[in-house]
Every structure is written in structure tokens, then in C-alpha cells.
C-alpha atoms as a PDB file:
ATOM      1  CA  UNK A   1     138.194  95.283 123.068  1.00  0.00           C
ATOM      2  CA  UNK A   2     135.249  94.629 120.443  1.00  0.00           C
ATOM      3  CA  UNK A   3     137.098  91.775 118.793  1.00  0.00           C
ATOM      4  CA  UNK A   4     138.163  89.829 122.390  1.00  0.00           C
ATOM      5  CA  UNK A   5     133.868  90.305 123.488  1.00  0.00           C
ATOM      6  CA  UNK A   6     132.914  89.079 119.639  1.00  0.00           C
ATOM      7  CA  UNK A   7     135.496  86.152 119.702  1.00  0.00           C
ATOM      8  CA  UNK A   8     134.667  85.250 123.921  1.00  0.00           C
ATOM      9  CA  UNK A   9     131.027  85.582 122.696  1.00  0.00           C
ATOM     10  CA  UNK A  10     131.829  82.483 120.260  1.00  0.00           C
ATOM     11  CA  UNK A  11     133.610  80.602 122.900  1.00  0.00           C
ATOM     12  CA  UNK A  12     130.305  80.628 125.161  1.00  0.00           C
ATOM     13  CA  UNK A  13     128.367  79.469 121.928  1.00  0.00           C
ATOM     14  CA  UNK A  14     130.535  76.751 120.797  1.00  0.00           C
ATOM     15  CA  UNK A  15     130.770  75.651 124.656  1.00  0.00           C
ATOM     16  CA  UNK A  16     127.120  75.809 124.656  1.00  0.00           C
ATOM     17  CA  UNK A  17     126.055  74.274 121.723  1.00  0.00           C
ATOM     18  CA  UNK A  18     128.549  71.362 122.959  1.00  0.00           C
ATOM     19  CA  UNK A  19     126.237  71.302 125.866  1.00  0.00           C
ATOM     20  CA  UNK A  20     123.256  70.677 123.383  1.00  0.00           C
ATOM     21  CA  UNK A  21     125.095  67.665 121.776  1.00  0.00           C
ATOM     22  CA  UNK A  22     125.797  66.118 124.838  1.00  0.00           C
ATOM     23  CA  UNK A  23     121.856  66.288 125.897  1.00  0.00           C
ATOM     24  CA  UNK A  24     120.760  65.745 122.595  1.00  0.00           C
ATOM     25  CA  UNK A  25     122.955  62.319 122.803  1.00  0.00           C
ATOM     26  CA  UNK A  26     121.824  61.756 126.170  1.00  0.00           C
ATOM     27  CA  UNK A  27     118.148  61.577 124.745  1.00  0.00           C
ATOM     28  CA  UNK A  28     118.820  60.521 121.569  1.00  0.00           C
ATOM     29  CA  UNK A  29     119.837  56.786 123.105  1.00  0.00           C
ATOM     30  CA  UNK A  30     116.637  56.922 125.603  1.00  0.00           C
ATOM     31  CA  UNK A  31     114.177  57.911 122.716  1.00  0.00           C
ATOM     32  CA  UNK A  32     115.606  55.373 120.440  1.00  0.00           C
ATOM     33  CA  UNK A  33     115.808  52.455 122.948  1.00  0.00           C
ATOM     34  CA  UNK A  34     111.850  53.204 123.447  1.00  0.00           C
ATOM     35  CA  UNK A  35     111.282  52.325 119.898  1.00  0.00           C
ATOM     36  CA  UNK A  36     112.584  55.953 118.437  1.00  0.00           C
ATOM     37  CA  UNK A  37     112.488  56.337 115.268  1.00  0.00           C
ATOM     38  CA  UNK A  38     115.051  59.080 113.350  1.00  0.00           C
ATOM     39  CA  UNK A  39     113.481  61.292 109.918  1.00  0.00           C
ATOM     40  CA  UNK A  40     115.352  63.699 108.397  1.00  0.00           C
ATOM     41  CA  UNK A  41     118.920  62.355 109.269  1.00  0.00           C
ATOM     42  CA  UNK A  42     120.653  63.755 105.599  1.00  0.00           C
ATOM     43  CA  UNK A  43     119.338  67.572 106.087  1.00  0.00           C
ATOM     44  CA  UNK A  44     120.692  67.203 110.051  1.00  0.00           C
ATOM     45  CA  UNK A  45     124.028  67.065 108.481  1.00  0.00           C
ATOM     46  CA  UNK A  46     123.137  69.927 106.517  1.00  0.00           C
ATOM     47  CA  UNK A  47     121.763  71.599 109.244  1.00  0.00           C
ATOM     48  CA  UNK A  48     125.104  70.827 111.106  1.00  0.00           C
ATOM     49  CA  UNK A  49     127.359  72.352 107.921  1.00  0.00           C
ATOM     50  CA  UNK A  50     125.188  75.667 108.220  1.00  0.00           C
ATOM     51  CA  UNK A  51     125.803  76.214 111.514  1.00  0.00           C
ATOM     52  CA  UNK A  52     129.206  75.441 111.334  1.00  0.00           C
ATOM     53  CA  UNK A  53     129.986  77.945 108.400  1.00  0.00           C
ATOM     54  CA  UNK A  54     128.290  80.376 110.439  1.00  0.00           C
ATOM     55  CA  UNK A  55     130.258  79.957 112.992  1.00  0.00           C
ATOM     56  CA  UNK A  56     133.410  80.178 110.943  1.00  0.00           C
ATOM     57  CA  UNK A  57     131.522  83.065 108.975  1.00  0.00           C
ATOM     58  CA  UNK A  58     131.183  85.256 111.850  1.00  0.00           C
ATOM     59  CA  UNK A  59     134.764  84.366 113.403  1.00  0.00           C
ATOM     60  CA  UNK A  60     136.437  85.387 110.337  1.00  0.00           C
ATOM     61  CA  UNK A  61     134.317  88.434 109.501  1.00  0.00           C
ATOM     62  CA  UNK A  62     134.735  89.933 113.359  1.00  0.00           C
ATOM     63  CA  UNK A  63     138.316  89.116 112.801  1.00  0.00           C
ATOM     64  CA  UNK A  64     138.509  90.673 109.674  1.00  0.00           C
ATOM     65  CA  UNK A  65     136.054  94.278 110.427  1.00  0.00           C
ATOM     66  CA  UNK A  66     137.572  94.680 113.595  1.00  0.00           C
ATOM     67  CA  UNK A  67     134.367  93.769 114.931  1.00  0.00           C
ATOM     68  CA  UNK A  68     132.706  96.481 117.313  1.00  0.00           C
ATOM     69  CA  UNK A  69     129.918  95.955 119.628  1.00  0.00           C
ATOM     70  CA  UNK A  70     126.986  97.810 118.772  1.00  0.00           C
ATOM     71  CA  UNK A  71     125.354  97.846 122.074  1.00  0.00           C
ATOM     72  CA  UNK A  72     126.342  97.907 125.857  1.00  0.00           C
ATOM     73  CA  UNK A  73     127.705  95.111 127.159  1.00  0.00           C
ATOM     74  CA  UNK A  74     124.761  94.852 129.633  1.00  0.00           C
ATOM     75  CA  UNK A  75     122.349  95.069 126.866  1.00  0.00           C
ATOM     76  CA  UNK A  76     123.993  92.339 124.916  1.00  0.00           C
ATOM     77  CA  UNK A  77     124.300  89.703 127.694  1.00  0.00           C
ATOM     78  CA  UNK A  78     120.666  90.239 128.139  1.00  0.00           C
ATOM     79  CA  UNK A  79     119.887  89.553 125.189  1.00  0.00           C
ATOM     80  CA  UNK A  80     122.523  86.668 125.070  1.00  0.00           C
ATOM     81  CA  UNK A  81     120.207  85.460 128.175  1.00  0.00           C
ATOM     82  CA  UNK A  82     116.882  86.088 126.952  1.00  0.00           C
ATOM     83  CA  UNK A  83     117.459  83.553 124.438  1.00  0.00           C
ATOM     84  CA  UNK A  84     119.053  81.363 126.442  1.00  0.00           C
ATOM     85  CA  UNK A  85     116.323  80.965 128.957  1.00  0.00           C
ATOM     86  CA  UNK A  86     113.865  80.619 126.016  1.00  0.00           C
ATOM     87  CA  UNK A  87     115.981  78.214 124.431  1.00  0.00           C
ATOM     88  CA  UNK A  88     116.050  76.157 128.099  1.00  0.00           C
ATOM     89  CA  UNK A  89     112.525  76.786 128.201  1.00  0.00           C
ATOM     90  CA  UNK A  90     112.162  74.975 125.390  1.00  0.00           C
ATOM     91  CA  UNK A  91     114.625  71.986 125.894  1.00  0.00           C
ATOM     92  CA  UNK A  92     113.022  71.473 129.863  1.00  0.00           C
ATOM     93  CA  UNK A  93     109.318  71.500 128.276  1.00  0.00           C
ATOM     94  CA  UNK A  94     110.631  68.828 125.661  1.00  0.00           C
ATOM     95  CA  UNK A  95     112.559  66.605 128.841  1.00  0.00           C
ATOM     96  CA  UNK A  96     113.878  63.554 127.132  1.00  0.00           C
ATOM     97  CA  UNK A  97     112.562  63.883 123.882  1.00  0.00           C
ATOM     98  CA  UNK A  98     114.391  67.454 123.191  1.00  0.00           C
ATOM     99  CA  UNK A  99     117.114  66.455 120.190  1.00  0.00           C
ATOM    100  CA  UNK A 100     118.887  68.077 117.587  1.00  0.00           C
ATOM    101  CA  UNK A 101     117.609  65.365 115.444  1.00  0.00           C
ATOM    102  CA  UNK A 102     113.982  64.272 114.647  1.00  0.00           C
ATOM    103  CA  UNK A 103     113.574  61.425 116.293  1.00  0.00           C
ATOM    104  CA  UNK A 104     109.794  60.336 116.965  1.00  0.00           C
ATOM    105  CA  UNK A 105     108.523  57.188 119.444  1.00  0.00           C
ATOM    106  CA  UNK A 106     105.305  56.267 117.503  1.00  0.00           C
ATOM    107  CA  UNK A 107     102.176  56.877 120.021  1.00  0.00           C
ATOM    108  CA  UNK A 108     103.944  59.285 122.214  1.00  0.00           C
ATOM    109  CA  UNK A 109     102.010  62.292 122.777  1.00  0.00           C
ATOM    110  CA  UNK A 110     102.942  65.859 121.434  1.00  0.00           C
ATOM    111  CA  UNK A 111     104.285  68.150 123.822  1.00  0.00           C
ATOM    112  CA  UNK A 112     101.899  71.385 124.493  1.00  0.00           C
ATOM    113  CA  UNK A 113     102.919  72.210 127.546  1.00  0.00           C
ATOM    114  CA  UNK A 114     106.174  75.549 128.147  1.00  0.00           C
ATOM    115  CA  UNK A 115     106.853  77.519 125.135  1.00  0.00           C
ATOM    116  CA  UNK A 116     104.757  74.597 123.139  1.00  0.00           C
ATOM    117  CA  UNK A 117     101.374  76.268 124.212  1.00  0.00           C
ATOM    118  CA  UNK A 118     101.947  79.386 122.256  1.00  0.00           C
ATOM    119  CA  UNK A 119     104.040  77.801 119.155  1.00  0.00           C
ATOM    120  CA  UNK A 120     104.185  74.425 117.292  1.00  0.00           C
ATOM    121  CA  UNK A 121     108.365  75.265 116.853  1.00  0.00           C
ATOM    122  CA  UNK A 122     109.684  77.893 119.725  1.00  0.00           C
ATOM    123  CA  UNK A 123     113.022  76.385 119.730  1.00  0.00           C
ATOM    124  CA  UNK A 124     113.062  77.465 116.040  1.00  0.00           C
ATOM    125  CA  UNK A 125     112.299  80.852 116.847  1.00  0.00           C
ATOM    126  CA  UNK A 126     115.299  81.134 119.084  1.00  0.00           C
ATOM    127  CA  UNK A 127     117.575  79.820 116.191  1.00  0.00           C
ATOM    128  CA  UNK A 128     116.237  82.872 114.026  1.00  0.00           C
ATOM    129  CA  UNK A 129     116.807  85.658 116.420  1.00  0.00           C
ATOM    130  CA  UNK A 130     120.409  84.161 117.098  1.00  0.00           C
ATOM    131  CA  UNK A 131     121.620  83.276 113.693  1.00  0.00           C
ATOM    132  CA  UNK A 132     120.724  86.856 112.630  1.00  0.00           C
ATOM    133  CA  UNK A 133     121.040  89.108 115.599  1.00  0.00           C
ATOM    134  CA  UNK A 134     124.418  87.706 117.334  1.00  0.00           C
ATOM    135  CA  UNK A 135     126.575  88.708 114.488  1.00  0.00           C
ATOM    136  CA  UNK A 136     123.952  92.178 114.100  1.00  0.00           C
ATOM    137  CA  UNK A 137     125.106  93.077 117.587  1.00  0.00           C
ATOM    138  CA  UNK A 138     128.941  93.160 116.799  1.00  0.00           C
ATOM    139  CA  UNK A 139     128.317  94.971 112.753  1.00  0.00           C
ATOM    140  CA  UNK A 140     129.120  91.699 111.084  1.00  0.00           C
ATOM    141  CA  UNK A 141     126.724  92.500 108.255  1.00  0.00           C
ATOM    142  CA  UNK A 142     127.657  89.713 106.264  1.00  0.00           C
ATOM    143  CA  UNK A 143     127.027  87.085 108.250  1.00  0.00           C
ATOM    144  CA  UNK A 144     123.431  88.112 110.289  1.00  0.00           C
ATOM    145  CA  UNK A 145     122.227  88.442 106.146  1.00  0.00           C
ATOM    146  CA  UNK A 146     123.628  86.077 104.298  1.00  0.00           C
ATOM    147  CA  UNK A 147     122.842  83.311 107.449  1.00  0.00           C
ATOM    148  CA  UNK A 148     119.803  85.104 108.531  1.00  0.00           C
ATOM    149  CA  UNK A 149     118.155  85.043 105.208  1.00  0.00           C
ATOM    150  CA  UNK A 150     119.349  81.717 104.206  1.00  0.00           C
ATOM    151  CA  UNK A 151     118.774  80.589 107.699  1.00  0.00           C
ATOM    152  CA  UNK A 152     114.308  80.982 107.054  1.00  0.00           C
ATOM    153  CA  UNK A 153     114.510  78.593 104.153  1.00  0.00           C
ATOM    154  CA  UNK A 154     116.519  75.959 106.156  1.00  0.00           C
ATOM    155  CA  UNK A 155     114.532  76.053 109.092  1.00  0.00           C
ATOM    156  CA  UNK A 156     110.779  76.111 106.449  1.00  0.00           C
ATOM    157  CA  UNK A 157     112.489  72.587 105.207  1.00  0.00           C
ATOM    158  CA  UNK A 158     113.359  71.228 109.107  1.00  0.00           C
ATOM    159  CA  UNK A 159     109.636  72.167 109.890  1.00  0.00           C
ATOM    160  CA  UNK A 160     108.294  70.572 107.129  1.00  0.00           C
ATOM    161  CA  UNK A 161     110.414  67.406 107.922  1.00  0.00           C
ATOM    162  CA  UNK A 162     109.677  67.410 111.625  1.00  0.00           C
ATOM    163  CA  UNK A 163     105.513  68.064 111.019  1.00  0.00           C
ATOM    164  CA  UNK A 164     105.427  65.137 108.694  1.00  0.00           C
ATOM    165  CA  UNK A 165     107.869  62.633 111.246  1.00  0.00           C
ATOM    166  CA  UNK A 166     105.416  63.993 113.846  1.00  0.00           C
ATOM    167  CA  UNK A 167     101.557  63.697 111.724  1.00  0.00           C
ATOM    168  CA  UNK A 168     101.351  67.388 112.540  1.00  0.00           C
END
């Protein structure tokens, strides 16, 4: 049963993070026909290879442990949706200029309003609890350390990009 939840659990993030690319897009052609301008665009592929071998990382190793939830179901899909409403949270405050890219229309205003009160980078913050604590939650130790650790010295390089495109 622990395998089917891990490898369902994947489904909903793959369908998901299809969602993201199709909003992302969405925005990415209204920010850019504003005057948008994109920074960064080699590490997004990067960005886009790590996320993908963690995918595949944490398909194979739940595959290959016999993966085992760690946590009541009801527990996990909270968590599952704790994130994703902070992640939304995020993406709403942001409206049309929410991307997966860094893409910055010179004199707009910086967002400080949702999530952006508290934190220059929320959505980041979401991206560390997941890439470490979804593959935690069915003992794929592998994965939530190798991409979790590897995962804070990606996203210190996308800051550092996204601060500089933004004058931050």
C-alpha cells in the first residue's frame, strides 16, 4: 500500500507542477509583452534538471525500499496541503508576475503584500520543506538528503540571481 500512496503522491506533484508551467507561461507572455525582461535563464534549466532528478530520485528509491509511509495518511495530506496553500498564497500575492523564471518589468513595484510581508522569498521556503520532507515522509533517505542538502545551495544561487534582476 506504501508504494501505490508514494507513487499517487508523485502523480499529484507532477500534475501540479504542470499546473505551475501552464501559469508560469500564462504570465510569462503578459510580463514580457509589458517590456519583461528574463535574468537567470541558464540556471532555470538547471533548476529544471534538479527537480527533475528528484523526481526520478524519489520514484526509483520508493520503488526500490518498498517505500513506507511514515505518518498517517491524514497527517500527510495535511501537510501535502499546508504547503500547497502557502505555495498558492504565494503565487495569488505575486498575480501575473508569479513565474518559474525571473522575469522583471523595469519600474514595476515589488510585491509586499501575502506571504511577501513576512519574507523577501516565501515561495522558496515552500520548495525547501517539499524537496526534503516529501520523500522524509515515505523513508526515502536518499533523496530528502542528498536533494535537501543540495537543494539550500541551489536555491542561495536563484536568490542571489533574482535580488540582483530585482535591485533588492
Amino acid at each position: 500500500m506504501a508504494l501505490s500512496w508514494a507513487h499517487l503522491f508523485l502523480i499529484a506533484i507532477v500534475a501540479e507542477r504542470v499546473t505551475h508551467l501552464v501559469i508560469a507561461r500564462r504570465n510569462e507572455i503578459h510580463v514580457r509583452n509589458l517590456g519583461g525582461e528574463e535574468f537567470g535563464a541558464a540556471f532555470t534549466r538547471v533548476l529544471v534538471g534538479f527537480h527533475a532528478c528528484w523526481f526520478a530520485s524519489f520514484a526509483v528509491e520508493a520503488a526500490a525500499r518498498g517505500a513506507q509511509l511514515l505518518c498517517s495518511p491524514a497527517l500527510f495530506i495535511a501537510v501535502f496541503l499546508l504547503c500547497q496553500a502557502w505555495r498558492y498564497w504565494c503565487i495569488l500575492s505575486l498575480g501575473r508576475f508569479w513565474n518559474t523564471r525571473i522575469i522583471v518589468l523595469p519600474g514595476a513595484e515589488l510585491v509586499r503584500t501575502g506571504p511577501y510581508r513576512f519574507f523577501k522569498h516565501p515561495n522558496y521556503a515552500v520548495v525547501l520543506i517539499e524537496i526534503f520532507v516529501y520523500p522524509a515522509l515515505f523513508g526515502c533517505w536518499i533523496t530528502a538528503l542528498l536533494f535537501g542538502i543540495s537543494n539550500i545551495f541551489i536555491l542561495r544561487k536563484r536568490i542571489r540571481q533574482e535580488e540582483t534582476a530585482l535591485g533588492m
